[in-house]
N, C-alpha and C. Protein backbone atom coordinates (compact mmCIF):
# COMPACT_ATOMS: atom_id res chain seq x y z
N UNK A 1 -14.17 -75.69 -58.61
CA UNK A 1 -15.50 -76.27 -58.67
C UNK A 1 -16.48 -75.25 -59.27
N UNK A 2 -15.95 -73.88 -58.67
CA UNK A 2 -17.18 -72.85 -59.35
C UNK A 2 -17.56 -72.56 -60.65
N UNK A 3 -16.00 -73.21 -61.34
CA UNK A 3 -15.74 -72.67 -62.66
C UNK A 3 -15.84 -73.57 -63.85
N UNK A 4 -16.51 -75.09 -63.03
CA UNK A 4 -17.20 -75.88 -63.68
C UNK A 4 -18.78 -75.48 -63.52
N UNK A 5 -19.14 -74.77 -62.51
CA UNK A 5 -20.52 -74.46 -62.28
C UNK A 5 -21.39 -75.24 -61.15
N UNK A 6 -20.62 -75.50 -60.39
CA UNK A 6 -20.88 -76.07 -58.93
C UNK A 6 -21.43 -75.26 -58.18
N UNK A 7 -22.34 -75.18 -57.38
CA UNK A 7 -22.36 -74.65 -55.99
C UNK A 7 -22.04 -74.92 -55.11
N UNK A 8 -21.92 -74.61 -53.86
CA UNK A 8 -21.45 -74.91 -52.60
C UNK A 8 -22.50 -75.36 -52.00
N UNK A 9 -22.61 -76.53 -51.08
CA UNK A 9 -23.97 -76.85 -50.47
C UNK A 9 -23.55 -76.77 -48.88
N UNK A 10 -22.62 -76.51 -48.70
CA UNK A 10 -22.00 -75.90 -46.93
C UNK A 10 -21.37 -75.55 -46.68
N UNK A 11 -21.34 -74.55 -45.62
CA UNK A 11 -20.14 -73.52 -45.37
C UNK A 11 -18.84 -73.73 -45.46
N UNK A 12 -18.52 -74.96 -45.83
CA UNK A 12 -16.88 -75.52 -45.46
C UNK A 12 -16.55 -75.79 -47.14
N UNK A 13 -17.58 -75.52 -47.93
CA UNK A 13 -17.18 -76.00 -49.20
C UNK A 13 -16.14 -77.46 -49.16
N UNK A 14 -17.28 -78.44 -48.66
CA UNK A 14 -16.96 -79.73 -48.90
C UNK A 14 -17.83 -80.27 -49.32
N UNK A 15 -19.23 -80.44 -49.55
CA UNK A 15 -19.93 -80.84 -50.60
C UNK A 15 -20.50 -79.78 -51.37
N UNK A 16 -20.36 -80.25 -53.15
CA UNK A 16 -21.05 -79.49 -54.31
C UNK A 16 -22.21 -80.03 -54.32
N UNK A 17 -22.74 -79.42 -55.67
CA UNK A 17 -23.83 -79.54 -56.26
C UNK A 17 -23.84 -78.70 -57.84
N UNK A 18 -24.11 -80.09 -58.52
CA UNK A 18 -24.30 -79.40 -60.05
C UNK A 18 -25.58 -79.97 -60.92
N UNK A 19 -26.37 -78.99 -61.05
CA UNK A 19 -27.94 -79.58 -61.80
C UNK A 19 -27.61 -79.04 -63.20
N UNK A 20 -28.25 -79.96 -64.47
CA UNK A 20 -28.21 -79.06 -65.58
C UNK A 20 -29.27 -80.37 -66.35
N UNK A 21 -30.33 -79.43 -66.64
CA UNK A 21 -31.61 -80.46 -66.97
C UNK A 21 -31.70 -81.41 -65.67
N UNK A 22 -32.10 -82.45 -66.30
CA UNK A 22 -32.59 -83.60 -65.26
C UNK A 22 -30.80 -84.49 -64.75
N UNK A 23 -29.89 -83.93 -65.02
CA UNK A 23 -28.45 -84.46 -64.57
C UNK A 23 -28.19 -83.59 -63.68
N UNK A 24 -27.52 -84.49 -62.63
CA UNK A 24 -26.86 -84.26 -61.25
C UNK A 24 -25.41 -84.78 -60.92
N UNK A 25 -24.72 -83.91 -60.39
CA UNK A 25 -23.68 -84.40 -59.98
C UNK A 25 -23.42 -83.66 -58.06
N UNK A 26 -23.18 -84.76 -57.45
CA UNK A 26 -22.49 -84.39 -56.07
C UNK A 26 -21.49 -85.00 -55.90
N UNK A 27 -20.51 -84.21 -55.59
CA UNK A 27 -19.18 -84.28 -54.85
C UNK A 27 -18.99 -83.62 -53.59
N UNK A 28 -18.21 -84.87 -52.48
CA UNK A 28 -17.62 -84.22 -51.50
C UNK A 28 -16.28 -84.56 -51.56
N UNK A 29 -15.57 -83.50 -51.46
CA UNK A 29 -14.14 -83.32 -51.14
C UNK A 29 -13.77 -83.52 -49.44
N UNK A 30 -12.64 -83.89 -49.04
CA UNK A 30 -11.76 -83.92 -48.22
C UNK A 30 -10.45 -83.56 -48.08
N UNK A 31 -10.15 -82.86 -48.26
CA UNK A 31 -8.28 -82.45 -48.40
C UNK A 31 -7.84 -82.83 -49.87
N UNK A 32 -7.60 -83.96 -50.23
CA UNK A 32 -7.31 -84.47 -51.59
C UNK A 32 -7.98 -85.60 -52.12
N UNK A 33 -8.90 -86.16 -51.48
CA UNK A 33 -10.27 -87.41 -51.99
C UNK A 33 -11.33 -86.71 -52.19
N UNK A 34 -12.16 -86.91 -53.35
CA UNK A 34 -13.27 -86.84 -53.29
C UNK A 34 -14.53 -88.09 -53.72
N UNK A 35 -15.36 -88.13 -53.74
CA UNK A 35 -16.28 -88.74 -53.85
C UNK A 35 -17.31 -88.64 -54.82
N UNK A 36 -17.79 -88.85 -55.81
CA UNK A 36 -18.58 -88.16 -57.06
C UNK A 36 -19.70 -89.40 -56.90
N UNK A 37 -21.10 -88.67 -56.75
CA UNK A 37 -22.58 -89.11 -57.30
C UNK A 37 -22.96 -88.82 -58.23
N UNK A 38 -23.55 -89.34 -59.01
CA UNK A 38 -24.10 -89.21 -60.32
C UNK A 38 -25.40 -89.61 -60.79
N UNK A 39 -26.25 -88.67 -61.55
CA UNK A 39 -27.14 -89.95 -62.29
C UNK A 39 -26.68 -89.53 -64.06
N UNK A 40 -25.84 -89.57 -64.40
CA UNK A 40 -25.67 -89.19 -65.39
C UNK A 40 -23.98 -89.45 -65.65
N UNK A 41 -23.49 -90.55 -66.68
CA UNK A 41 -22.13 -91.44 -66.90
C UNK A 41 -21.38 -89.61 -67.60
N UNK A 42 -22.38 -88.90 -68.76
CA UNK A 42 -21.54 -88.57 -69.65
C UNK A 42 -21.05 -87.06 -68.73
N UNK A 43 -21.46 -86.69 -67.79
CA UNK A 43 -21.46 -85.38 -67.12
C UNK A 43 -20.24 -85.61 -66.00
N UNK A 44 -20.47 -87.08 -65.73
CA UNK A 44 -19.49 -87.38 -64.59
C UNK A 44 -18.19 -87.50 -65.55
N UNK A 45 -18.14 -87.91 -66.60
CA UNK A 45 -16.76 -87.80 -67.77
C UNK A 45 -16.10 -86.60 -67.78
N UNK A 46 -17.16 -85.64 -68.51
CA UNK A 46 -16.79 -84.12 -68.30
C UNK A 46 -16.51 -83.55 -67.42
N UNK A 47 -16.74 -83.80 -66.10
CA UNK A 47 -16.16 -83.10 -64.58
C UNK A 47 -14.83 -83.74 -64.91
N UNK A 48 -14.33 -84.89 -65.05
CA UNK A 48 -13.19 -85.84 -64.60
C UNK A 48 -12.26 -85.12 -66.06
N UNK A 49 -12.64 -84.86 -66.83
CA UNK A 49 -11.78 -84.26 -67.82
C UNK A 49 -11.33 -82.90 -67.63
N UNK A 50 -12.56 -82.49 -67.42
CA UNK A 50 -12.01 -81.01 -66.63
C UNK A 50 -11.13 -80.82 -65.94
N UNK A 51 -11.28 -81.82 -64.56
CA UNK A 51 -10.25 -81.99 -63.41
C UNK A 51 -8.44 -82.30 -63.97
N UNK A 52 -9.12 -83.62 -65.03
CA UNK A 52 -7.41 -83.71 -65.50
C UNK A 52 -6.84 -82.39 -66.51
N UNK A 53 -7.62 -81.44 -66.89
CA UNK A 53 -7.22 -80.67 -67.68
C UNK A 53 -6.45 -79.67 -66.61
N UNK A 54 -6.45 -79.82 -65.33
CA UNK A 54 -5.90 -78.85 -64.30
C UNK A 54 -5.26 -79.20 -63.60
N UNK A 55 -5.36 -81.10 -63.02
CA UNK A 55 -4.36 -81.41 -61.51
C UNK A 55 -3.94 -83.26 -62.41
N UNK A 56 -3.21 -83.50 -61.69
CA UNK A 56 -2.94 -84.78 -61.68
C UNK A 56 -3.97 -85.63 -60.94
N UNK A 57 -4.73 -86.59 -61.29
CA UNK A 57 -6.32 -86.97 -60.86
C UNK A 57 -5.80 -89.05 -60.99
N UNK A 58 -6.48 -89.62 -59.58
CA UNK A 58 -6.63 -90.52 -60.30
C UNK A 58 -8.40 -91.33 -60.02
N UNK A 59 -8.09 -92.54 -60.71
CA UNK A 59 -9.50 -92.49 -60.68
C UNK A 59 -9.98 -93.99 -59.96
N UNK A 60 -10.19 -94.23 -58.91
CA UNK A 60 -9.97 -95.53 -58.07
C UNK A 60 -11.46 -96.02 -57.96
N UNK A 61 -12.48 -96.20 -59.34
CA UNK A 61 -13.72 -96.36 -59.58
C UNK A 61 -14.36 -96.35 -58.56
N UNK A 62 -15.33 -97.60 -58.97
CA UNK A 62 -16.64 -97.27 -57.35
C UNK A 62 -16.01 -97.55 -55.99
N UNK A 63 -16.84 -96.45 -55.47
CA UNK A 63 -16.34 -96.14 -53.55
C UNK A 63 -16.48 -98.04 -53.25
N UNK A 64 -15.47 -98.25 -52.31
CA UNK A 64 -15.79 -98.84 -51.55
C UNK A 64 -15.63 -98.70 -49.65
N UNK A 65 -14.56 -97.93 -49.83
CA UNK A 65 -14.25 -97.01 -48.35
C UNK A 65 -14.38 -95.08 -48.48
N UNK A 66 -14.91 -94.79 -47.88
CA UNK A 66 -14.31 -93.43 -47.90
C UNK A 66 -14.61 -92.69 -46.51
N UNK A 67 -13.59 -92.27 -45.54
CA UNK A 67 -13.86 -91.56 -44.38
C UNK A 67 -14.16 -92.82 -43.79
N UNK A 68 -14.05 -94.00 -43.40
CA UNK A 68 -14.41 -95.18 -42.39
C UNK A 68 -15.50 -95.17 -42.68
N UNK A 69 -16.66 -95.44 -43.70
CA UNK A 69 -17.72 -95.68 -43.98
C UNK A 69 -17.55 -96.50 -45.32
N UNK A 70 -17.83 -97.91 -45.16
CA UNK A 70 -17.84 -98.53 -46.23
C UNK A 70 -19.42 -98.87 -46.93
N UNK A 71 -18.94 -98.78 -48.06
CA UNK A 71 -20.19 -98.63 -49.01
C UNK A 71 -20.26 -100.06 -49.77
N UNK A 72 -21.48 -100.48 -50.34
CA UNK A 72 -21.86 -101.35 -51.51
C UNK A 72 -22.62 -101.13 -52.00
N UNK A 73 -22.51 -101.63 -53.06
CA UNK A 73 -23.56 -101.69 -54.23
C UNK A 73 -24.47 -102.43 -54.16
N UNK A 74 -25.36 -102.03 -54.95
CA UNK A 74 -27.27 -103.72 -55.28
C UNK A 74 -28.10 -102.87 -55.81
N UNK A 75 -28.88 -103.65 -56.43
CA UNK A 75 -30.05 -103.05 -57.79
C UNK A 75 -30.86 -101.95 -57.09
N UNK A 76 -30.73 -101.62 -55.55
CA UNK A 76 -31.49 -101.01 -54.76
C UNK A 76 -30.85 -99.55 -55.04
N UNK A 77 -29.37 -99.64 -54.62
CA UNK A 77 -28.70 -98.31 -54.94
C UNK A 77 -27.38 -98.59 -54.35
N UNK A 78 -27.17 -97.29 -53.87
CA UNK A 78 -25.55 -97.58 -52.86
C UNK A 78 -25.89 -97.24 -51.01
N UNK A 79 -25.44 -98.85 -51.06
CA UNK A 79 -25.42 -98.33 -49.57
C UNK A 79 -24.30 -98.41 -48.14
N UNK A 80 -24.53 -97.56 -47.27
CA UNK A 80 -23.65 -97.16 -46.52
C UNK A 80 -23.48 -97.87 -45.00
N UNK A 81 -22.16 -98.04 -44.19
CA UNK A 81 -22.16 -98.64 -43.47
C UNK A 81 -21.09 -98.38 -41.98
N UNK A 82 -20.91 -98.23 -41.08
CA UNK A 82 -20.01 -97.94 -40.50
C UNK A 82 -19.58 -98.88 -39.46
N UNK A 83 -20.21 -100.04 -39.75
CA UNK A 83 -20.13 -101.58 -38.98
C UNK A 83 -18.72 -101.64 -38.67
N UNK A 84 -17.53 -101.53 -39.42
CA UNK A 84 -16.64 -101.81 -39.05
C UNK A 84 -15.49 -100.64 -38.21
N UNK A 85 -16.38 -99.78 -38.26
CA UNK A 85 -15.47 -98.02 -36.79
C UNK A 85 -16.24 -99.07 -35.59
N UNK A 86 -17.05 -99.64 -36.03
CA UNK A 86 -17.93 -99.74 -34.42
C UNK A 86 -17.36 -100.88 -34.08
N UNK A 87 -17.21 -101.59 -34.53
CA UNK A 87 -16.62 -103.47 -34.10
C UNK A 87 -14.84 -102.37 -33.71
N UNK A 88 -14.51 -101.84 -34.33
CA UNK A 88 -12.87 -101.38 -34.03
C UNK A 88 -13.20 -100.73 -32.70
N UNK A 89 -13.73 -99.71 -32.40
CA UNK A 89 -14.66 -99.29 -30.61
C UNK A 89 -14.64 -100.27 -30.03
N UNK A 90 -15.53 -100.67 -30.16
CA UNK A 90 -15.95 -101.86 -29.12
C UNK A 90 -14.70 -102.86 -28.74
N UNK A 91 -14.08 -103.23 -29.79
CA UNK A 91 -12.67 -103.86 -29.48
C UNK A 91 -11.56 -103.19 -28.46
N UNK A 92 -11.75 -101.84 -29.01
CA UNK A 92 -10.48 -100.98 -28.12
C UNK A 92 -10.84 -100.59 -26.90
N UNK A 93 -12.32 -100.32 -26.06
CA UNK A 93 -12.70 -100.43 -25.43
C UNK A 93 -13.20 -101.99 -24.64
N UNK A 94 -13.11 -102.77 -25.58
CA UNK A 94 -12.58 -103.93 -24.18
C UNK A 94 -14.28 -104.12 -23.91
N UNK A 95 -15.65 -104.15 -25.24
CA UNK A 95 -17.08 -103.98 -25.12
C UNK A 95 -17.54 -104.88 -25.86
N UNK A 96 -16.78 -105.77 -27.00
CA UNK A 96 -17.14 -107.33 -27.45
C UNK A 96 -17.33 -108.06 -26.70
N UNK A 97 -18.53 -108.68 -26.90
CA UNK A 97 -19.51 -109.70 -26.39
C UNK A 97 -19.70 -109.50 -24.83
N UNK A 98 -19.62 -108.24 -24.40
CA UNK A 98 -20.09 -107.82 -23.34
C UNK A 98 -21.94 -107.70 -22.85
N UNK A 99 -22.34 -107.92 -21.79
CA UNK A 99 -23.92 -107.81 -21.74
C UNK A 99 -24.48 -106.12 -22.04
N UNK A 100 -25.49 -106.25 -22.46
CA UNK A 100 -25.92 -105.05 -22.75
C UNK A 100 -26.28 -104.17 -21.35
């Protein structure tokens, strides 16, 4: 990541950060998934070329799961959700349609 010109944005070096002009890129890694933000198509190309120039990469387009947080899309932006860890809780705990 460094040697694309990333920084580290936490001690665990699991999320980057790459500014160059008004383009951004964030990635968080997990063991072997990562996750790429962008405001910029041609920068997010060049990371992904980079990457295949070094590992076997694939490319499973826009997030829709990652880490039990499911995401969607809308003209608003991307947004995030964890509705379905919590309905799986509440199930395994025996707390559906229980009184509050």
């Amino acid at each position: 990541m460094r040697d694309f010109g990333f920084k580290s944005v936490t001690d665990e070096d699991c999320v980057w950060k790459l500014k160059r002009s008004e383009s951004e890129l964030i990635v968080a890694t997990v063991v072997d998934d990562m996750i790429q933000v962008t405001n910029d198509d041609a920068l997010l190309k060049e990371f992904n070329d980079f990457l295949r120039s070094r590992f076997t990469i694939t490319d499973n387009g826009s997030v829709e799961h990652f880490l039990g947080v499911h995401f969607t899309h809308s003209d608003d932006g991307l947004h995030a959700s964890q509705e379905g860890f919590i309905e799986r809780c509440l199930m395994k705990f025996n707390l559906i349609d229980q009184p509050a």
